[in-house]
Protein backbone atom coordinates (compact mmCIF):
# COMPACT_ATOMS: atom_id res chain seq x y z
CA UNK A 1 -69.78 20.18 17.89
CA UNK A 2 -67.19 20.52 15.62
CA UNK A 3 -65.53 24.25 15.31
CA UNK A 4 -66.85 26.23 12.97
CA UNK A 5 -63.98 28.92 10.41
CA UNK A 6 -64.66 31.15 7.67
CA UNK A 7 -61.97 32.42 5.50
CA UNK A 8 -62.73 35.84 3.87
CA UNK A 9 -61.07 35.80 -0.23
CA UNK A 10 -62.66 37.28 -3.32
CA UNK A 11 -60.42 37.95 -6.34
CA UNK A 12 -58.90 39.01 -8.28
CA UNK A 13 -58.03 35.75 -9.90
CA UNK A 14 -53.93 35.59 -9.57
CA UNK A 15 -54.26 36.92 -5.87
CA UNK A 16 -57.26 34.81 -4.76
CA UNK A 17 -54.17 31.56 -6.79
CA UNK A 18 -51.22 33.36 -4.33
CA UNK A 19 -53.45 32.82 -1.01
CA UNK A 20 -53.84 28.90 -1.60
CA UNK A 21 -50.97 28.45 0.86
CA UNK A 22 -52.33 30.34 3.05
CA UNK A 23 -55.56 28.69 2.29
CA UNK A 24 -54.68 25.66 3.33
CA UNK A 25 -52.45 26.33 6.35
CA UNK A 26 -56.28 27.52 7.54
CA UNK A 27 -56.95 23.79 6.94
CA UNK A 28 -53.83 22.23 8.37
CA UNK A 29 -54.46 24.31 11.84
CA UNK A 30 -57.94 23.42 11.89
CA UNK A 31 -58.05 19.95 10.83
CA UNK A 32 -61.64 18.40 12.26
CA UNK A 33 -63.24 22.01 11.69
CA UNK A 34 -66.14 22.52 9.34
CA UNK A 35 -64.23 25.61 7.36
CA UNK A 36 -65.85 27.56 4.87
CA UNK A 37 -64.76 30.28 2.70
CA UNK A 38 -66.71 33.80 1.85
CA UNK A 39 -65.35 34.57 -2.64
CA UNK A 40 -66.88 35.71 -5.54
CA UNK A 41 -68.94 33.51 -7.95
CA UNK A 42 -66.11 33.03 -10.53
CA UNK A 43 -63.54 31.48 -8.14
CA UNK A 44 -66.15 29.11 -6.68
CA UNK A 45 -65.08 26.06 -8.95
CA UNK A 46 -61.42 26.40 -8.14
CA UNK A 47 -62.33 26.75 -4.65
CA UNK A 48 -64.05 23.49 -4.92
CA UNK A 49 -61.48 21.47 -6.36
CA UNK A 50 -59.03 23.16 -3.69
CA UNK A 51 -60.17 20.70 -1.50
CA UNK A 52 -59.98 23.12 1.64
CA UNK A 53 -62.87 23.88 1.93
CA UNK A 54 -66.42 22.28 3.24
CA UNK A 55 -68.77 25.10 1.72
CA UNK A 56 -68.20 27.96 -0.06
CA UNK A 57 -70.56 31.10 0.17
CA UNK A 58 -70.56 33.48 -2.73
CA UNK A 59 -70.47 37.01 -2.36
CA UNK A 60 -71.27 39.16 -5.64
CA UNK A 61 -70.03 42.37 -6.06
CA UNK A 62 -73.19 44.50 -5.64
CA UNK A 63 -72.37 47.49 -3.84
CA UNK A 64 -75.67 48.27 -2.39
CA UNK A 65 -76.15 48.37 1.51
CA UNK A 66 -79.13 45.92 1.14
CA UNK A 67 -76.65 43.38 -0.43
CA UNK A 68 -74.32 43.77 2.23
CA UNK A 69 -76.22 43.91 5.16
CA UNK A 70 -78.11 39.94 3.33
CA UNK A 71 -74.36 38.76 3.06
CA UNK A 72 -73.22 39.47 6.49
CA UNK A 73 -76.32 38.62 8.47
CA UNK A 74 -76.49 35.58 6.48
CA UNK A 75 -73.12 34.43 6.44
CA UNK A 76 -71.27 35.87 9.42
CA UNK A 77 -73.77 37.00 12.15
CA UNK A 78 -76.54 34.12 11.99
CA UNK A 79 -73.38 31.37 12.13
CA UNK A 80 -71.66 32.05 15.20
CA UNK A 81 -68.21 31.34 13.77
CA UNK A 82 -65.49 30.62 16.04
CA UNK A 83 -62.80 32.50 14.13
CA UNK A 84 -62.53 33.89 10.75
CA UNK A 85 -59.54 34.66 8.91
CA UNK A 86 -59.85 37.52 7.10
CA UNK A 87 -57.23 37.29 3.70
CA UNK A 88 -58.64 39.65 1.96
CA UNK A 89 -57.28 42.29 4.17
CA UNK A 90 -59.37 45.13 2.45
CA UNK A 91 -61.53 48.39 2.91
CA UNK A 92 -64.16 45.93 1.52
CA UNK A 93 -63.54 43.80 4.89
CA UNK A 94 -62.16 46.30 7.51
CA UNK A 95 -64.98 48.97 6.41
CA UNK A 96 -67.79 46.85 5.73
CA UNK A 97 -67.81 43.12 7.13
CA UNK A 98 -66.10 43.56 10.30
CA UNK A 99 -68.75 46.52 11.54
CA UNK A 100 -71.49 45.09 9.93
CA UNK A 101 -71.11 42.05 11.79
CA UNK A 102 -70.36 43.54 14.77
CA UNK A 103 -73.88 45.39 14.67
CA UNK A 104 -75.59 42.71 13.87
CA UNK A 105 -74.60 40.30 16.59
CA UNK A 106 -72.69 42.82 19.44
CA UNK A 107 -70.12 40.23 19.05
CA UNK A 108 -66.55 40.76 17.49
CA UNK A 109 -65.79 37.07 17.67
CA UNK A 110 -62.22 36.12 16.54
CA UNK A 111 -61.39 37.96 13.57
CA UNK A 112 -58.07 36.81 12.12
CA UNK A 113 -56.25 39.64 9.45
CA UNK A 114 -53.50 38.80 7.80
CA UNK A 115 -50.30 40.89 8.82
CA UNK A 116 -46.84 40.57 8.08
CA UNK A 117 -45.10 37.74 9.61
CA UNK A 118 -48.07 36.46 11.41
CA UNK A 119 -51.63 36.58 11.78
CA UNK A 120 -53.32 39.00 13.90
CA UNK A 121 -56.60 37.72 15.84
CA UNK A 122 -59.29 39.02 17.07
CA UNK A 123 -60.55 37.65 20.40
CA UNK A 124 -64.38 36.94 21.34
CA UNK A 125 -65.95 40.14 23.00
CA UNK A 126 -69.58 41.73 24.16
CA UNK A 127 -68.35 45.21 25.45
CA UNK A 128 -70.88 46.88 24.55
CA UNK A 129 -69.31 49.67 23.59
CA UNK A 130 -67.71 49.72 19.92
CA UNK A 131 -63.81 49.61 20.42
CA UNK A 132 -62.07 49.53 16.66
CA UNK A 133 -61.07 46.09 16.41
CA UNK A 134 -57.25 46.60 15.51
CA UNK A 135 -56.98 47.84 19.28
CA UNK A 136 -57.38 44.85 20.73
CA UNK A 137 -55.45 43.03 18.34
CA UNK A 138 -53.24 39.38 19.56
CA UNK A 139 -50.66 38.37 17.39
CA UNK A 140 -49.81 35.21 16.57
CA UNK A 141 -46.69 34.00 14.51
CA UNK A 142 -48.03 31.49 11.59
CA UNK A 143 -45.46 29.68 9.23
CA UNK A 144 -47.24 30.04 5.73
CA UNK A 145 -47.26 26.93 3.62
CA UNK A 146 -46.11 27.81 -0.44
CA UNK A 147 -49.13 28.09 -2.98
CA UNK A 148 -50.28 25.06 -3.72
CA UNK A 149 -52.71 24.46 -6.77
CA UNK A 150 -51.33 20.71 -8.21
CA UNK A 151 -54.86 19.10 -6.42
CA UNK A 152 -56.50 20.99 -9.17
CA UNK A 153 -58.53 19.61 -11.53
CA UNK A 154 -61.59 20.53 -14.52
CA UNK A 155 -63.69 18.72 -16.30
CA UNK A 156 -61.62 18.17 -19.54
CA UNK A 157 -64.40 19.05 -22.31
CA UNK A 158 -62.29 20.06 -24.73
CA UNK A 159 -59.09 18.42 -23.85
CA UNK A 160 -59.45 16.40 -27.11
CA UNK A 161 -58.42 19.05 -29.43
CA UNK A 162 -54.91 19.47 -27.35
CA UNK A 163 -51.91 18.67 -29.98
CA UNK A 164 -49.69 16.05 -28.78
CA UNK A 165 -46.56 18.52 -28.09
CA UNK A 166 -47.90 21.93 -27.19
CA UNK A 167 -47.06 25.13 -25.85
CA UNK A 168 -49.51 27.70 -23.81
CA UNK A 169 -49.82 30.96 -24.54
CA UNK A 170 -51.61 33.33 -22.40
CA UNK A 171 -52.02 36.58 -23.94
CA UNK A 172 -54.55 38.60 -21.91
CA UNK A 173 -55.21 39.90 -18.67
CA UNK A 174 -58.19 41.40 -16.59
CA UNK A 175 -59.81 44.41 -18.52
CA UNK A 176 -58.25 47.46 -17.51
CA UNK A 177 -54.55 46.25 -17.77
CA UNK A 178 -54.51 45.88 -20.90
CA UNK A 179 -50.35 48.22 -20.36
CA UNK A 180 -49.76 44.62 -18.90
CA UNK A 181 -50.63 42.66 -22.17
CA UNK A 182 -47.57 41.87 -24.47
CA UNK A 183 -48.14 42.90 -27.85
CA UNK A 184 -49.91 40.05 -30.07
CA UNK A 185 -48.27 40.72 -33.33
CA UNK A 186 -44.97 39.43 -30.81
CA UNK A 187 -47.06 36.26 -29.65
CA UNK A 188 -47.67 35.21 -33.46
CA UNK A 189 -44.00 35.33 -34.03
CA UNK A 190 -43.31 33.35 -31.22
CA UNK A 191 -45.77 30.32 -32.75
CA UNK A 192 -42.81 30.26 -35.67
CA UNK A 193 -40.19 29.88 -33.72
CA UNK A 194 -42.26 27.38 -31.32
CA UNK A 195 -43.19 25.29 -34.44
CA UNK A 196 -39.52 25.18 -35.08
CA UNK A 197 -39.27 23.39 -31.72
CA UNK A 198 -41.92 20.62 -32.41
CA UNK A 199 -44.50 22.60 -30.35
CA UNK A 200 -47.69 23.53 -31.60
CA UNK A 201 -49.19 26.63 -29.86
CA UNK A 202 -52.38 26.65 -27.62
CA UNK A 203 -53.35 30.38 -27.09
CA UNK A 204 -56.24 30.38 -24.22
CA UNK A 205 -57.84 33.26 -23.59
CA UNK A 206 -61.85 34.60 -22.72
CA UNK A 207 -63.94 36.70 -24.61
CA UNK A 208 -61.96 40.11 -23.09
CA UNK A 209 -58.70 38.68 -25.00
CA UNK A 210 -60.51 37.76 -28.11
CA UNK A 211 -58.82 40.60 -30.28
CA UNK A 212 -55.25 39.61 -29.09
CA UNK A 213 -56.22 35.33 -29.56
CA UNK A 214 -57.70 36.02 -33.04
CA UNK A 215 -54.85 38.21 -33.79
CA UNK A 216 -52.41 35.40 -32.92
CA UNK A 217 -54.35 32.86 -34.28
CA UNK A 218 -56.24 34.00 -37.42
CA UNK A 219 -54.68 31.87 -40.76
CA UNK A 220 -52.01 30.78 -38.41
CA UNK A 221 -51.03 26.90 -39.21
CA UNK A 222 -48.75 26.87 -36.27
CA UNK A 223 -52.01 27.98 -33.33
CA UNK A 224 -54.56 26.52 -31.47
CA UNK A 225 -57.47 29.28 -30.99
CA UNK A 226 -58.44 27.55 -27.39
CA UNK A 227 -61.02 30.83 -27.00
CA UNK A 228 -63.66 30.09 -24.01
CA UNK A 229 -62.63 26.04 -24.18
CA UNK A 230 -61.34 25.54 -20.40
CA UNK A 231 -62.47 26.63 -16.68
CA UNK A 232 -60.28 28.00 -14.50
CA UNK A 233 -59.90 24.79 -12.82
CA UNK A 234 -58.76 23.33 -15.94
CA UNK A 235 -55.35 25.49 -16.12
CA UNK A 236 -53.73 23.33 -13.64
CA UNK A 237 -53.90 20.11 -15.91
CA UNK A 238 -54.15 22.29 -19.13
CA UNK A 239 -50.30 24.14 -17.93
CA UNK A 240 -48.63 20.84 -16.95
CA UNK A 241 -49.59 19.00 -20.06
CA UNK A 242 -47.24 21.65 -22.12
CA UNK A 243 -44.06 21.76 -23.03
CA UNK A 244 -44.00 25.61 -21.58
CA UNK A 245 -46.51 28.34 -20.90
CA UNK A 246 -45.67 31.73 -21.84
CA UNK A 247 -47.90 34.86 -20.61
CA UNK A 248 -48.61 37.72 -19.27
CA UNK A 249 -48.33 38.81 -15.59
CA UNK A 250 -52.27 37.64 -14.82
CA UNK A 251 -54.07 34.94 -13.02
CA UNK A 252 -54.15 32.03 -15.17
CA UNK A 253 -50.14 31.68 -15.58
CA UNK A 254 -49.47 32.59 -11.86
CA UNK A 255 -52.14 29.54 -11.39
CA UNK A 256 -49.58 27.28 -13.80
CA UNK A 257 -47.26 28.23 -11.91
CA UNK A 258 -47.88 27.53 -8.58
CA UNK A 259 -49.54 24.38 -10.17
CA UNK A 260 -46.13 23.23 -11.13
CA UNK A 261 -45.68 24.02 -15.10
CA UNK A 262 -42.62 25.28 -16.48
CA UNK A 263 -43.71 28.62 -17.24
CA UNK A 264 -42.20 32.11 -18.74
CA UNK A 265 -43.91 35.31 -16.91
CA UNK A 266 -43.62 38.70 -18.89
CA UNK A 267 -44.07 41.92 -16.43
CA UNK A 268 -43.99 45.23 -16.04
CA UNK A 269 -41.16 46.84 -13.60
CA UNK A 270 -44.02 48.07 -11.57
CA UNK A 271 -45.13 45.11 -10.56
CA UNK A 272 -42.43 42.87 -11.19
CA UNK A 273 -40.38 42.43 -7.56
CA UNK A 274 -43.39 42.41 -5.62
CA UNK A 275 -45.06 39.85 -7.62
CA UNK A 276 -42.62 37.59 -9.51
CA UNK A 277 -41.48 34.26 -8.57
CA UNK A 278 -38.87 33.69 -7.12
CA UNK A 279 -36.31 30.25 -5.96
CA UNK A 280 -37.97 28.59 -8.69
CA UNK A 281 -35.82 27.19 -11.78
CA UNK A 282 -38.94 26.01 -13.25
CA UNK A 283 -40.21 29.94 -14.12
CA UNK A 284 -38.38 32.20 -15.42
CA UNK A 285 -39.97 36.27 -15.21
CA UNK A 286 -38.99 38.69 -17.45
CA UNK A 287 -39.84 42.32 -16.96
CA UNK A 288 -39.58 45.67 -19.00
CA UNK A 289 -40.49 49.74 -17.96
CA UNK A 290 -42.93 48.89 -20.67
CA UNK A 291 -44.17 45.73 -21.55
CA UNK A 292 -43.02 45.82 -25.18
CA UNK A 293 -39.65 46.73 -23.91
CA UNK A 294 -39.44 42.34 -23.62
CA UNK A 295 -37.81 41.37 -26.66
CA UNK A 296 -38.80 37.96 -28.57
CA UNK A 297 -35.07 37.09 -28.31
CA UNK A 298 -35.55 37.27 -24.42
CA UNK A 299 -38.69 34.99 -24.34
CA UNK A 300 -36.99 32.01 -26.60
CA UNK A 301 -34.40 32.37 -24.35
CA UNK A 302 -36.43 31.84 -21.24
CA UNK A 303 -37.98 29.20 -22.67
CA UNK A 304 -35.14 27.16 -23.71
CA UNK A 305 -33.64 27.87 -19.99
CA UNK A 306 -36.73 26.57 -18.30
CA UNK A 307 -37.59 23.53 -21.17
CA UNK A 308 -33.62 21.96 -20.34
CA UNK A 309 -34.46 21.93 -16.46
């Protein structure tokens, strides 16, 4: 019978795109194993086309004990999985999947959490009494492969509308970072100076960035409004058919970047050397105390250091 893994990811969307590596050094290690991955419903379709995976089992975020106790009986305790590598590396997994499964089957299994440098794992036990399961960790040194998305690919609906030369602009982020979002009135200028390049702009977006795309794009000759018109899984193809994409610090330019586009990341200091790229002369990251400290000069010249590479 072939072994059976479950990886543990849910989002949010630009840290569920930084695990792929990690993802699919899972797959690499267990190459004839059926391997299937725990996430939330909106990152099952790039999960898919990841390729890693042989089933994917969504977890919603419903906080209730009932909807817990469904997922973990269901996913974890009925299976018998021979080890499970746990990247999400959360209260939501340490608190709540790792006991839960543990009561449910008396059985810690192999629990794999990711640690610095290596992964730690969690060998099969039936001690019957509870012993937290970071006490009887084993570590094991694992070299990480780099983010991969480039295998990536959507359906294409809308792909018709794309101008011939193009650049993507990605003005948004998750709601509740909106101190991460550089200011729109700066993204319409940068459509002038684009158009003065040959490069029509494509501003994509979901309904949460509507205000900033319609903002950007309203009476604007030199704009795309590509509002709700791609997946996630179309970004990969959608990022390395432009010239450059230019956004915000948020998952759908980290996933053109990892997917291989030539792409322009504007960040906060907070987050910016713990998240940024880096040995890449494809991306170039920017970064401010606030984000409107990044001046329009400094973007169109990122760009035109990461278009001549």
């Amino acid at each position: 019978m072939a072994e059976a893994v479950l990886v543990i990811k849910h989002g949010a969307l630009g840290d569920f795109v930084m695990a792929s590596g990690r993802m699919q050094t899972v797959r690499r290690r267990h190459p004839d194993a059926h391997v299937a991955l725990v996430t939330e419903r909106s990152l099952v379709g790039l999960a898919r086309s990841m390729g890693y995976f042989d089933e994917i089992v969504e977890d919603s975020r419903d906080y209730r004990f009932s909807t817990w106790w469904r997922v973990i009986k269901r996913t974890i305790a009925d299976r018998r999985w021979d080890v499970i590598y746990d990247l999400q590396s959360s209260n939501r997994t340490l608190c709540r999947y790792y006991p839960l499964a543990l009561a449910a089957t008396g059985n810690a299994m192999r629990w794999g959490r990711v640690a610095e440098g290596g992964l730690v794992f969690r060998t099969s036990t039936r001690k019957p009494r509870y012993v937290p399961w970071f006490w009887r960790n084993r570590r094991e040194d694992v070299e990480w492969l780099p983010p991969d998305l480039s295998m990536c690919h959507g359906g294409h609906e809308n792909f018709s509308v794309l101008p011939e030369r193009y650049a993507l602009l990605v003005p948004g982020c998750s709601a509740g970072n909106e101190h991460k979002r550089w200011p729109a009135s700066r993204y319409r200028e940068l459509t002038g100076v684009l158009a003065g390049m040959g490069l029509k702009s494509v501003v994509l977006g979901t309904k949460a960035e509507a205000k900033e795309v319609g903002e950007i794009c309203s009476g604007n000759p030199h704009a795309v409004d590509f509002l709700g018109k791609s997946s996630i899984e179309d970004i990969p193809d959608l990022a390395n058919g432009a010239a450059v994409v230019v956004g915000n610090d948020t998952g759908p330019v980290h996933i053109a970047h990892i997917a291989g586009a030539r792409t322009v990341i504007l960040f906060i200091d907070r987050y910016y050397g713990r998240i940024a790229p880096k040995g890449n002369d494809k991306v170039a990251s920017l970064h401010g105390a606030d984000i409107g400290d990044i001046s329009l000069d400094a973007v169109v010249d990122a760009i035109g250091k990461v278009v001549e590479k």
